[in-house]
Protein backbone atom coordinates (compact mmCIF):
# COMPACT_ATOMS: atom_id res chain seq x y z
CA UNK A 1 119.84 -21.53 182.94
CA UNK A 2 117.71 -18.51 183.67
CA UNK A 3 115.82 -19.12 186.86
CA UNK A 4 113.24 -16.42 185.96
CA UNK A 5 112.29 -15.16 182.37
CA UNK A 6 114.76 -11.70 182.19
CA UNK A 7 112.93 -8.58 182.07
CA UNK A 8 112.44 -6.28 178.70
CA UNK A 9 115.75 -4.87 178.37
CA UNK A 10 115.40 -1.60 179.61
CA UNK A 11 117.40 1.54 181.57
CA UNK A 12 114.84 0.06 184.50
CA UNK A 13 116.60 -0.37 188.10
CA UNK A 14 116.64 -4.06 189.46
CA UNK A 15 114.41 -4.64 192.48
CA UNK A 16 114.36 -8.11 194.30
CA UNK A 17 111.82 -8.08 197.16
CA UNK A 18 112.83 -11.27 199.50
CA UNK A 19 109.32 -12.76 201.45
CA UNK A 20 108.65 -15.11 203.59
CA UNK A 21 105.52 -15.86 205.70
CA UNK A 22 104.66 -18.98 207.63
CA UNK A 23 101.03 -18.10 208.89
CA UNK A 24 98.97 -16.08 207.48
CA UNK A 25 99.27 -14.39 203.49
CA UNK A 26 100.04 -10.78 205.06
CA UNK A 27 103.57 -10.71 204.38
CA UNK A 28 102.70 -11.24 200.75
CA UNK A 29 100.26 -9.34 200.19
CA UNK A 30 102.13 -6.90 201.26
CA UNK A 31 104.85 -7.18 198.99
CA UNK A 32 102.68 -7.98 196.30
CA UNK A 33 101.10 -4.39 196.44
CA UNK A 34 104.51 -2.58 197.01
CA UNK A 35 105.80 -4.26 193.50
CA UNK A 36 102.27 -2.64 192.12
CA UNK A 37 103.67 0.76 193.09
CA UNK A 38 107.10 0.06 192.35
CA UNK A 39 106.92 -1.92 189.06
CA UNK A 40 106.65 1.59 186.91
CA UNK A 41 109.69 2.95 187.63
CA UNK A 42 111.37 -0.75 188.40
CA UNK A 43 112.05 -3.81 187.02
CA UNK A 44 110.52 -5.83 190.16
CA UNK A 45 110.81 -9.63 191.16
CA UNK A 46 109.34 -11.02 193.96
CA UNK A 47 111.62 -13.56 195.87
CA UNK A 48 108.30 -15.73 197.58
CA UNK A 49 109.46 -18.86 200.60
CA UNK A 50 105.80 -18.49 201.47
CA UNK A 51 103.33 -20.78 200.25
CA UNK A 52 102.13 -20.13 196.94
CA UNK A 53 98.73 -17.90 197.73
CA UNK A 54 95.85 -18.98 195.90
CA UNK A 55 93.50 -16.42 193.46
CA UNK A 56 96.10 -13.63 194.18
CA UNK A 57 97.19 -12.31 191.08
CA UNK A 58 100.62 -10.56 190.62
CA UNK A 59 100.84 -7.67 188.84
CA UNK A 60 101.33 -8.99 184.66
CA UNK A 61 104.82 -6.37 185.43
CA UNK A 62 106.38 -8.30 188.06
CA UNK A 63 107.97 -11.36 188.02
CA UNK A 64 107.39 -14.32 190.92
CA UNK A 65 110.21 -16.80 191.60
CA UNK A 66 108.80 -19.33 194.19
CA UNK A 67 110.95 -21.21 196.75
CA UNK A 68 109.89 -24.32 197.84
CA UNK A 69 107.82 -23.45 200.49
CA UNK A 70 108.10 -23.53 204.36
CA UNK A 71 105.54 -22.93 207.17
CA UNK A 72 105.01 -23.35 210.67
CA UNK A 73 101.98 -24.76 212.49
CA UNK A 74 101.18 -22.44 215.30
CA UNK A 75 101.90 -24.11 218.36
CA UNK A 76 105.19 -25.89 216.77
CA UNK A 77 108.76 -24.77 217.51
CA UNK A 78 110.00 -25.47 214.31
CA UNK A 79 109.70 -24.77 210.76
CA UNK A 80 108.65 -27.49 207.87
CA UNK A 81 108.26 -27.98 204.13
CA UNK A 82 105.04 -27.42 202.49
CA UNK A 83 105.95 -30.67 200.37
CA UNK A 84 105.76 -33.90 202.73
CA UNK A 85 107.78 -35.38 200.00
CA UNK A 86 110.88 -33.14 201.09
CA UNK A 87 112.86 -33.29 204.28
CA UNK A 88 114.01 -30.14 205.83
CA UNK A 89 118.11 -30.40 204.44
CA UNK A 90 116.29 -31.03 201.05
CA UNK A 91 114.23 -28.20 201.23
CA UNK A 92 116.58 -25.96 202.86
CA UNK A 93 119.67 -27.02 199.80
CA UNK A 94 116.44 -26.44 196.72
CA UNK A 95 116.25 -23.43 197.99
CA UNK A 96 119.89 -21.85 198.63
CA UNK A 97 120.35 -23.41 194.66
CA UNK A 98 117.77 -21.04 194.03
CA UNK A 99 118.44 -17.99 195.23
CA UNK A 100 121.94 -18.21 194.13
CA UNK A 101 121.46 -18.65 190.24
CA UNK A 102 118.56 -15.90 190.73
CA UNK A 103 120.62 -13.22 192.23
CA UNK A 104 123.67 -14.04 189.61
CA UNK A 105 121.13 -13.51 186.99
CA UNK A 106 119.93 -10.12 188.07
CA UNK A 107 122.60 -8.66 190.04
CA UNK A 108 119.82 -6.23 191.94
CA UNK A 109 120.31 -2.55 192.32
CA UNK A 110 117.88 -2.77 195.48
CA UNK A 111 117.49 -6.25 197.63
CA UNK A 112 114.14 -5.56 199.74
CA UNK A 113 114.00 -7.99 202.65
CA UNK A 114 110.42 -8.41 204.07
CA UNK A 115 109.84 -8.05 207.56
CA UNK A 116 113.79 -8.96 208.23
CA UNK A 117 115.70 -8.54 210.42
CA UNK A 118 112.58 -7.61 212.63
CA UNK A 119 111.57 -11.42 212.10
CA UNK A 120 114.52 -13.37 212.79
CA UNK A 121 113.24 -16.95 211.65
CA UNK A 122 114.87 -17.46 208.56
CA UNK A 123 118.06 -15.41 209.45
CA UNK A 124 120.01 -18.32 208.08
CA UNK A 125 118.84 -17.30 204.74
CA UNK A 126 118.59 -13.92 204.28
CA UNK A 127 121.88 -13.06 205.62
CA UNK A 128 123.88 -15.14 202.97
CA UNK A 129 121.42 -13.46 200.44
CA UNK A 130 122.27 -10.07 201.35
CA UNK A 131 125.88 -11.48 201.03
CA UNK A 132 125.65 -12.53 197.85
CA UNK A 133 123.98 -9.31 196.20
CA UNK A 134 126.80 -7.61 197.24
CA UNK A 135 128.95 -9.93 195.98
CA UNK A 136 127.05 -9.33 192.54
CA UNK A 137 126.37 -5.68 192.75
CA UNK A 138 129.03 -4.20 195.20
CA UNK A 139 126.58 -0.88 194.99
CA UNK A 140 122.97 -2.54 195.64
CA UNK A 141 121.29 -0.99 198.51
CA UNK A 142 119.87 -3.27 201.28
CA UNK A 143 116.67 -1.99 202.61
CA UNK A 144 114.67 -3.82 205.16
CA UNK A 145 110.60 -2.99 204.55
CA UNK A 146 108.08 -3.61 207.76
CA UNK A 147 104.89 -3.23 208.88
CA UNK A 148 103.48 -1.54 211.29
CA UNK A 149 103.85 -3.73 214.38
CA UNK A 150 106.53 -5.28 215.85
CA UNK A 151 106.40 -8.38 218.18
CA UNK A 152 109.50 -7.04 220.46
CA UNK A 153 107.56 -4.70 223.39
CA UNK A 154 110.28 -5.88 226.41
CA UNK A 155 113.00 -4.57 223.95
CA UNK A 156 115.37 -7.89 224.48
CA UNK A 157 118.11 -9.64 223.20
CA UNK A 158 116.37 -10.36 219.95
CA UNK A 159 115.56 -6.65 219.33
CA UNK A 160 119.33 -5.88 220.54
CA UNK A 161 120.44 -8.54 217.54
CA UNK A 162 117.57 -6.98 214.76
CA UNK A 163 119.19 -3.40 215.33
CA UNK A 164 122.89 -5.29 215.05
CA UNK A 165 121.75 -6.71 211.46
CA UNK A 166 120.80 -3.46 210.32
CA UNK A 167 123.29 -1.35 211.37
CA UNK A 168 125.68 -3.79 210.07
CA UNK A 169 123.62 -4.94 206.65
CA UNK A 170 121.19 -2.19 205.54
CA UNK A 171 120.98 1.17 204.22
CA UNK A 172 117.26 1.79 204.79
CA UNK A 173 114.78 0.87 206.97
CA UNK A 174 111.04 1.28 205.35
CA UNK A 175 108.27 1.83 207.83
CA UNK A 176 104.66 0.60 206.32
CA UNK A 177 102.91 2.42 208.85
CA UNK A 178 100.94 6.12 209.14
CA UNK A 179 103.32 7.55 212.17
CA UNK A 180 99.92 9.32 213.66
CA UNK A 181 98.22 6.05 214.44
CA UNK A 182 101.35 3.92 215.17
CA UNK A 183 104.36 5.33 215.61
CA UNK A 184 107.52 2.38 215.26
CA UNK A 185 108.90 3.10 218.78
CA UNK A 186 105.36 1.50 220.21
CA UNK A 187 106.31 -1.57 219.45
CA UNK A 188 110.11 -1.62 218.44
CA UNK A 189 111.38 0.37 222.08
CA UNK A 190 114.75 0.14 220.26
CA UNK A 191 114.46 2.30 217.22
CA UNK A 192 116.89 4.78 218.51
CA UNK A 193 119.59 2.30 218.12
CA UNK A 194 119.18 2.25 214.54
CA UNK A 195 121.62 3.77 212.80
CA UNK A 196 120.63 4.19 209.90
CA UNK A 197 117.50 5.76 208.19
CA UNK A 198 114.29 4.83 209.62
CA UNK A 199 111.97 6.25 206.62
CA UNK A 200 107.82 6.18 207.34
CA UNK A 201 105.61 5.26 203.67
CA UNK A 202 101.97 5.52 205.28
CA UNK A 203 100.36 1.77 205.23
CA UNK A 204 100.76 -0.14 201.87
CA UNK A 205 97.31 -1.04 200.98
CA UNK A 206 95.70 -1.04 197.63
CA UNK A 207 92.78 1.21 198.31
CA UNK A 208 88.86 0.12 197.84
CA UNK A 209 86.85 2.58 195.95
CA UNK A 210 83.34 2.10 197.87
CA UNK A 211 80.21 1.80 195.35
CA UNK A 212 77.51 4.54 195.94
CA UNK A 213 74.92 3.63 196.29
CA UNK A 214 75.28 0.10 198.01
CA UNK A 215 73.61 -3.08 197.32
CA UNK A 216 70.79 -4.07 198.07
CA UNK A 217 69.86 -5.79 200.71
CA UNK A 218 73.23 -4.47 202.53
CA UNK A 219 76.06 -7.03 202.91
CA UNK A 220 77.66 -7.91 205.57
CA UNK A 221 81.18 -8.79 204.93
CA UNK A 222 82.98 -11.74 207.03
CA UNK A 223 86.57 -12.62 206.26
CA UNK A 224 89.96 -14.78 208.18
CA UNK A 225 92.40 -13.33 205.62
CA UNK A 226 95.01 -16.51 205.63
CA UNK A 227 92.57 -19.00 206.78
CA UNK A 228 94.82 -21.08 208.72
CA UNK A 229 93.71 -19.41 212.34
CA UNK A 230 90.52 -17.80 213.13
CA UNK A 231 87.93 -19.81 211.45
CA UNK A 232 85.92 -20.10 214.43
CA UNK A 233 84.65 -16.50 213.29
CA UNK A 234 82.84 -18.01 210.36
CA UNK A 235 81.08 -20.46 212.54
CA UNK A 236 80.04 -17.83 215.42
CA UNK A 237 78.47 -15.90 212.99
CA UNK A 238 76.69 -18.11 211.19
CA UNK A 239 75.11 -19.28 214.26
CA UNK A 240 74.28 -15.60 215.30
CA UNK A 241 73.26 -15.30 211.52
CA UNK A 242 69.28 -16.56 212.89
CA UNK A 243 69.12 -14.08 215.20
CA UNK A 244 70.36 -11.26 213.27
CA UNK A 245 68.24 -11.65 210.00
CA UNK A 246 64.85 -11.25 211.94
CA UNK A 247 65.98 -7.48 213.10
CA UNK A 248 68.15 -6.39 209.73
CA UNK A 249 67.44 -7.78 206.66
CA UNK A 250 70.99 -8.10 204.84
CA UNK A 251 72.89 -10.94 202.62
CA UNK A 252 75.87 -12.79 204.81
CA UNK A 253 78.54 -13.13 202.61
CA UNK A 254 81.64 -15.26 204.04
CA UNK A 255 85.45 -15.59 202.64
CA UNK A 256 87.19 -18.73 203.43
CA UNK A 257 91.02 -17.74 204.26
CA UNK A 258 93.23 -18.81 201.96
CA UNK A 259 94.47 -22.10 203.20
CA UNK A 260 91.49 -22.66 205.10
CA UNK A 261 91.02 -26.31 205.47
CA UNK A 262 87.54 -26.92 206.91
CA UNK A 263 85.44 -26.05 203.99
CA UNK A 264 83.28 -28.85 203.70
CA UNK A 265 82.54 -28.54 207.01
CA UNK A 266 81.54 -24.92 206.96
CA UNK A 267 79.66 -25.49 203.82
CA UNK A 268 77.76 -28.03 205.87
CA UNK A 269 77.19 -25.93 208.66
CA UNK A 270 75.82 -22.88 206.05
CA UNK A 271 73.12 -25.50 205.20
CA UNK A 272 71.23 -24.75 207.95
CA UNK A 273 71.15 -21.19 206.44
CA UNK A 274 69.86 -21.87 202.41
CA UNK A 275 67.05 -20.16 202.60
CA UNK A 276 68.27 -17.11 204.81
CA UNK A 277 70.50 -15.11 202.11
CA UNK A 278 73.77 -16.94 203.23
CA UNK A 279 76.81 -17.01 200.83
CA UNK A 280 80.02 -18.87 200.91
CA UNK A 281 83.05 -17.61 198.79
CA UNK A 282 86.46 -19.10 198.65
CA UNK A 283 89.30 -17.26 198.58
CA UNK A 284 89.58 -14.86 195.88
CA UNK A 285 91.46 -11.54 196.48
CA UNK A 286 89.74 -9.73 193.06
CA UNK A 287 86.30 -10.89 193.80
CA UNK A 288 86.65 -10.02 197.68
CA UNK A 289 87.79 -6.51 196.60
CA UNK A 290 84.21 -6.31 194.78
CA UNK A 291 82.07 -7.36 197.35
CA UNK A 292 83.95 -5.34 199.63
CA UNK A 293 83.19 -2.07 198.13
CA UNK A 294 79.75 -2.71 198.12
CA UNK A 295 79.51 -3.73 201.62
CA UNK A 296 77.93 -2.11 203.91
CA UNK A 297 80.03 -3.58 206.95
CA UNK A 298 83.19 -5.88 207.34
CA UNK A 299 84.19 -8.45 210.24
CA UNK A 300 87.28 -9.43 210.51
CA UNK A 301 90.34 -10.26 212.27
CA UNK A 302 93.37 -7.52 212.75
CA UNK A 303 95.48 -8.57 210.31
CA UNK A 304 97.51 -5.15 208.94
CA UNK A 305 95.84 -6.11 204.95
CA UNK A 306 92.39 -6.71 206.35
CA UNK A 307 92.07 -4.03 208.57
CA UNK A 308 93.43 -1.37 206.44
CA UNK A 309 91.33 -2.98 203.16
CA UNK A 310 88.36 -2.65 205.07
CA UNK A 311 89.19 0.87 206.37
CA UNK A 312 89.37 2.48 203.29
CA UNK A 313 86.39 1.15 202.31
CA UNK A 314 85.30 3.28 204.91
CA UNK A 315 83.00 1.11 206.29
CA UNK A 316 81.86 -0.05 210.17
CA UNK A 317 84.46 -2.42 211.18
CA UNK A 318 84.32 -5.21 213.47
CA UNK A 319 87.77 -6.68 214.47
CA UNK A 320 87.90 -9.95 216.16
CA UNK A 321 90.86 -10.36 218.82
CA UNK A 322 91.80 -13.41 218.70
CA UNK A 323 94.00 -14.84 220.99
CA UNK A 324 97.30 -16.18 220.07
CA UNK A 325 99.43 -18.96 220.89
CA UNK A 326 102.60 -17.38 222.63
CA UNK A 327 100.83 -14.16 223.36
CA UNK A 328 101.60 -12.56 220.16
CA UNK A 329 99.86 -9.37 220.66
CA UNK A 330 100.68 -7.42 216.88
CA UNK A 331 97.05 -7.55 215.95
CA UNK A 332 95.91 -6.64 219.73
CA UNK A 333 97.99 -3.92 219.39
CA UNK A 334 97.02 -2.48 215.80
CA UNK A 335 93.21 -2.98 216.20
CA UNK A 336 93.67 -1.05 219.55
CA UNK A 337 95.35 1.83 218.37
CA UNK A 338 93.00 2.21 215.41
CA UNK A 339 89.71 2.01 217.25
CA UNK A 340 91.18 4.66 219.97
CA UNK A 341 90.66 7.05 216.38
CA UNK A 342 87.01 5.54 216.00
CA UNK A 343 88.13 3.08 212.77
CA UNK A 344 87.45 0.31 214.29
CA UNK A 345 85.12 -1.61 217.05
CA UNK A 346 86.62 -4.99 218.57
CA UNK A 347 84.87 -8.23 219.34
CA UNK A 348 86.68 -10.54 221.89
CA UNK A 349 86.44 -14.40 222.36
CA UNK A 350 84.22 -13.97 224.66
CA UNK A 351 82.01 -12.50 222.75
CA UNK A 352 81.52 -15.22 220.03
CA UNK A 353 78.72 -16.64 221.59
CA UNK A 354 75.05 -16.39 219.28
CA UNK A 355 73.49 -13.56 221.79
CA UNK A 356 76.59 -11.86 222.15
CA UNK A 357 77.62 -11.89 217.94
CA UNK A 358 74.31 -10.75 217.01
CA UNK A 359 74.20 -8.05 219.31
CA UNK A 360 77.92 -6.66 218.06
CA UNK A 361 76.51 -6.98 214.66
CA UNK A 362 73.38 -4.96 215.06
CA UNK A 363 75.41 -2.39 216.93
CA UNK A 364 77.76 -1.97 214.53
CA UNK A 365 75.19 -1.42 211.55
CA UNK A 366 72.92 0.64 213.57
CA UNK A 367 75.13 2.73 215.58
CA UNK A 368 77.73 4.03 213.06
CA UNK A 369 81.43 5.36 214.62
CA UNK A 370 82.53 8.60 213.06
CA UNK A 371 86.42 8.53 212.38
CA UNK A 372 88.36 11.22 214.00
CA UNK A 373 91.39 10.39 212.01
CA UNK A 374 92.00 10.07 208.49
CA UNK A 375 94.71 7.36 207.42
CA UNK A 376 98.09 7.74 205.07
CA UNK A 377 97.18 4.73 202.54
CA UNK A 378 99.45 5.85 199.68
CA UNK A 379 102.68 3.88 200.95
CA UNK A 380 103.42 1.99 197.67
CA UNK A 381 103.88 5.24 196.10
CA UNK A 382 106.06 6.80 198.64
CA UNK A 383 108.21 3.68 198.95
CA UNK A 384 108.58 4.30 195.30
CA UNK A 385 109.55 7.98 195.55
CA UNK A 386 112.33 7.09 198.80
CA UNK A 387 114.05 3.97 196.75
CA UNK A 388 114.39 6.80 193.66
CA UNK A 389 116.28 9.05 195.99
CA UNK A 390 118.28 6.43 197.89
CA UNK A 391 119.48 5.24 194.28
CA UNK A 392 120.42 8.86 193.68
CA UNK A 393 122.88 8.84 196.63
């Protein structure tokens, strides 16, 4: 039985793009928005182990198989289910079942593996997977696709053992990332002993076409992306909300993350507010991209989809570095890089305080930055070209 309905029969190449996520939706999105640019020229399924993202619409061209889903809560040392109902073996077996009729029904020309082998979580997976395309289509090229930012500055044995996987697996490594702001050696020391082609696409981002002129009031756009971690930026600035409105008269418009959890207690806490232009939105990726072209500023955390979303908007941005649990510094790194180009402005912990919030949000409407670097945002497309060629070989 079919795990997926087949694609229109067509001279199409077959592209199955492998993600996984356990935090936050970034992963996904993503992938999502390099099937948009590939789905033209390629018959494109999308292999998701994430949790199933809600108000994200795929493109009507590409086709979603969902895993049963695992995630990790952020200070745990393991992985789990999204389903209580399953135990991990259960979960684990659905899933290998899976993947095995979907890669005997579509025999891929191209297996893209997101964020592996830089992300080594679910290496019990997506090594048998690469296996078995092969297996299926003795010619299908591997190619690993990955952000910007690596989590490997020391360099160590698990970088030593990412490069290993390549070398040994892949064909192509895909670099989601504009080389002028980050270049992959800042956080991935070990590039050089990667064998194979290390290929840069500019960021992956599906671009916001600002409205001119804005509305009216201005809005001021707050957003956690996944929802999961970082919520305590909604709260800080609705509490700095009071202090703001009586120097800048704007609307406060807030996005829940996606699997935000606390919503009737922010809702609660937004009461306060009725009567002081306050708005609460849940997740929706189409309606967020609506409000955030006619923004005229954007909070948020570092995340490589918000930050570059917000970017292009070209709008004041306000990144909030959170702190994470392990000292995971990707997003410390990214917003850090971009604001030494004047894209961004950061906001610490420390500074989520009422005084301190309002002040960072009059300065950042008041004060405009002026960008001294433009950013590559077409990577979708350029992926598209480089796969074309690599098929060519």
């Amino acid at each position: 039985m079919p795990v997926i309905d087949s694609p229109s029969l067509d001279t199409k190449p077959q592209v199955l793009i492998y993600c996984q996520y356990v935090y936050g939706i970034g992963h996904y999105v993503r992938a999502v928005e390099l099937a948009r640019g590939l789905c033209r020229f390629f018959n494109v399924v999308l292999l998701n182990g994430g949790e199933a993202v809600p108000n994200y619409d795929l493109p009507p061209e590409v086709s979603c198989c969902q895993l049963p889903a695992i995630y990790k809560q952020e200070q745990a040392d393991y992985l789990s289910p999204v389903d209580p109902a399953l135990s991990w073996q259960e979960c684990v077996e659905a899933r290998s079942i899976i993947i095995d009729r979907l890669v005997c029904q579509l025999a891929p020309d191209i297996l893209i593996t997101e964020h592996f082998p830089f992300g080594l979580l679910f290496e019990f997976e997506a090594i048998p997977l690469i296996t078995q395309v092969k297996q299926c289509n003795p010619k299908a090229r591997i190619v690993s696709s990955v952000r910007d930012v690596i989590e490997a500055k020391d360099g160590g044995q698990q970088s030593t053992h990412s490069c290993s996987l390549l070398n040994q697996y892949y064909d192509m490594v895909l670099v989601h990332s504009d080389e002028n702001i980050i270049p992959f050696s800042s956080s991935f020391p070990l590039e050089k002993k990667i064998n194979i082609p290390v290929q840069y696409t500019g960021y992956v981002v599906r671009a916001i076409i600002p409205q001119t002129p804005k509305a009216d009031p201005p809005q001021l756009l707050v957003s956690v992306g996944g929802g999961r971690l970082g919520e305590e930026l909604l709260y800080a600035v609705l509490e700095a909300h009071r202090i703001v409105v009586k120097q800048w008269r704007y609307d406060l418009i807030l996005f829940t993350g996606a699997f935000q959890k606390d919503i009737p207690k922010l809702n609660a806490c937004a009461e306060k507010y009725h009567n002081l232009n306050v708005a609460i939105n849940r997740f929706n990726q189409e309606h967020y991209r609506q409000v955030l072209a006619s923004a005229s500023a954007v909070i948020c955390m570092g995340g490589y989809n918000s930050l570059l979303e917000a970017v292009t908007a070209q709008l004041p941005v306000l990144i909030y570095n959170r702190q994470f649990h392990g000292n995971n510094k990707e997003q410390d790194l990214r917003t850090a890089l971009f604001q030494k180009f004047g894209l961004v402005r950061t906001l610490s912990p420390d500074n989520l305080c009422p005084e301190q919030m309002a002040a960072r949000i009059l300065a950042l409407v008041k004060e405009p930055q002026i960008p001294v670097q433009s950013v590559q945002v077409n990577g979708a497309i350029t992926a598209r070209k480089i796969l074309q060629s690599l098929l060519m070989e």
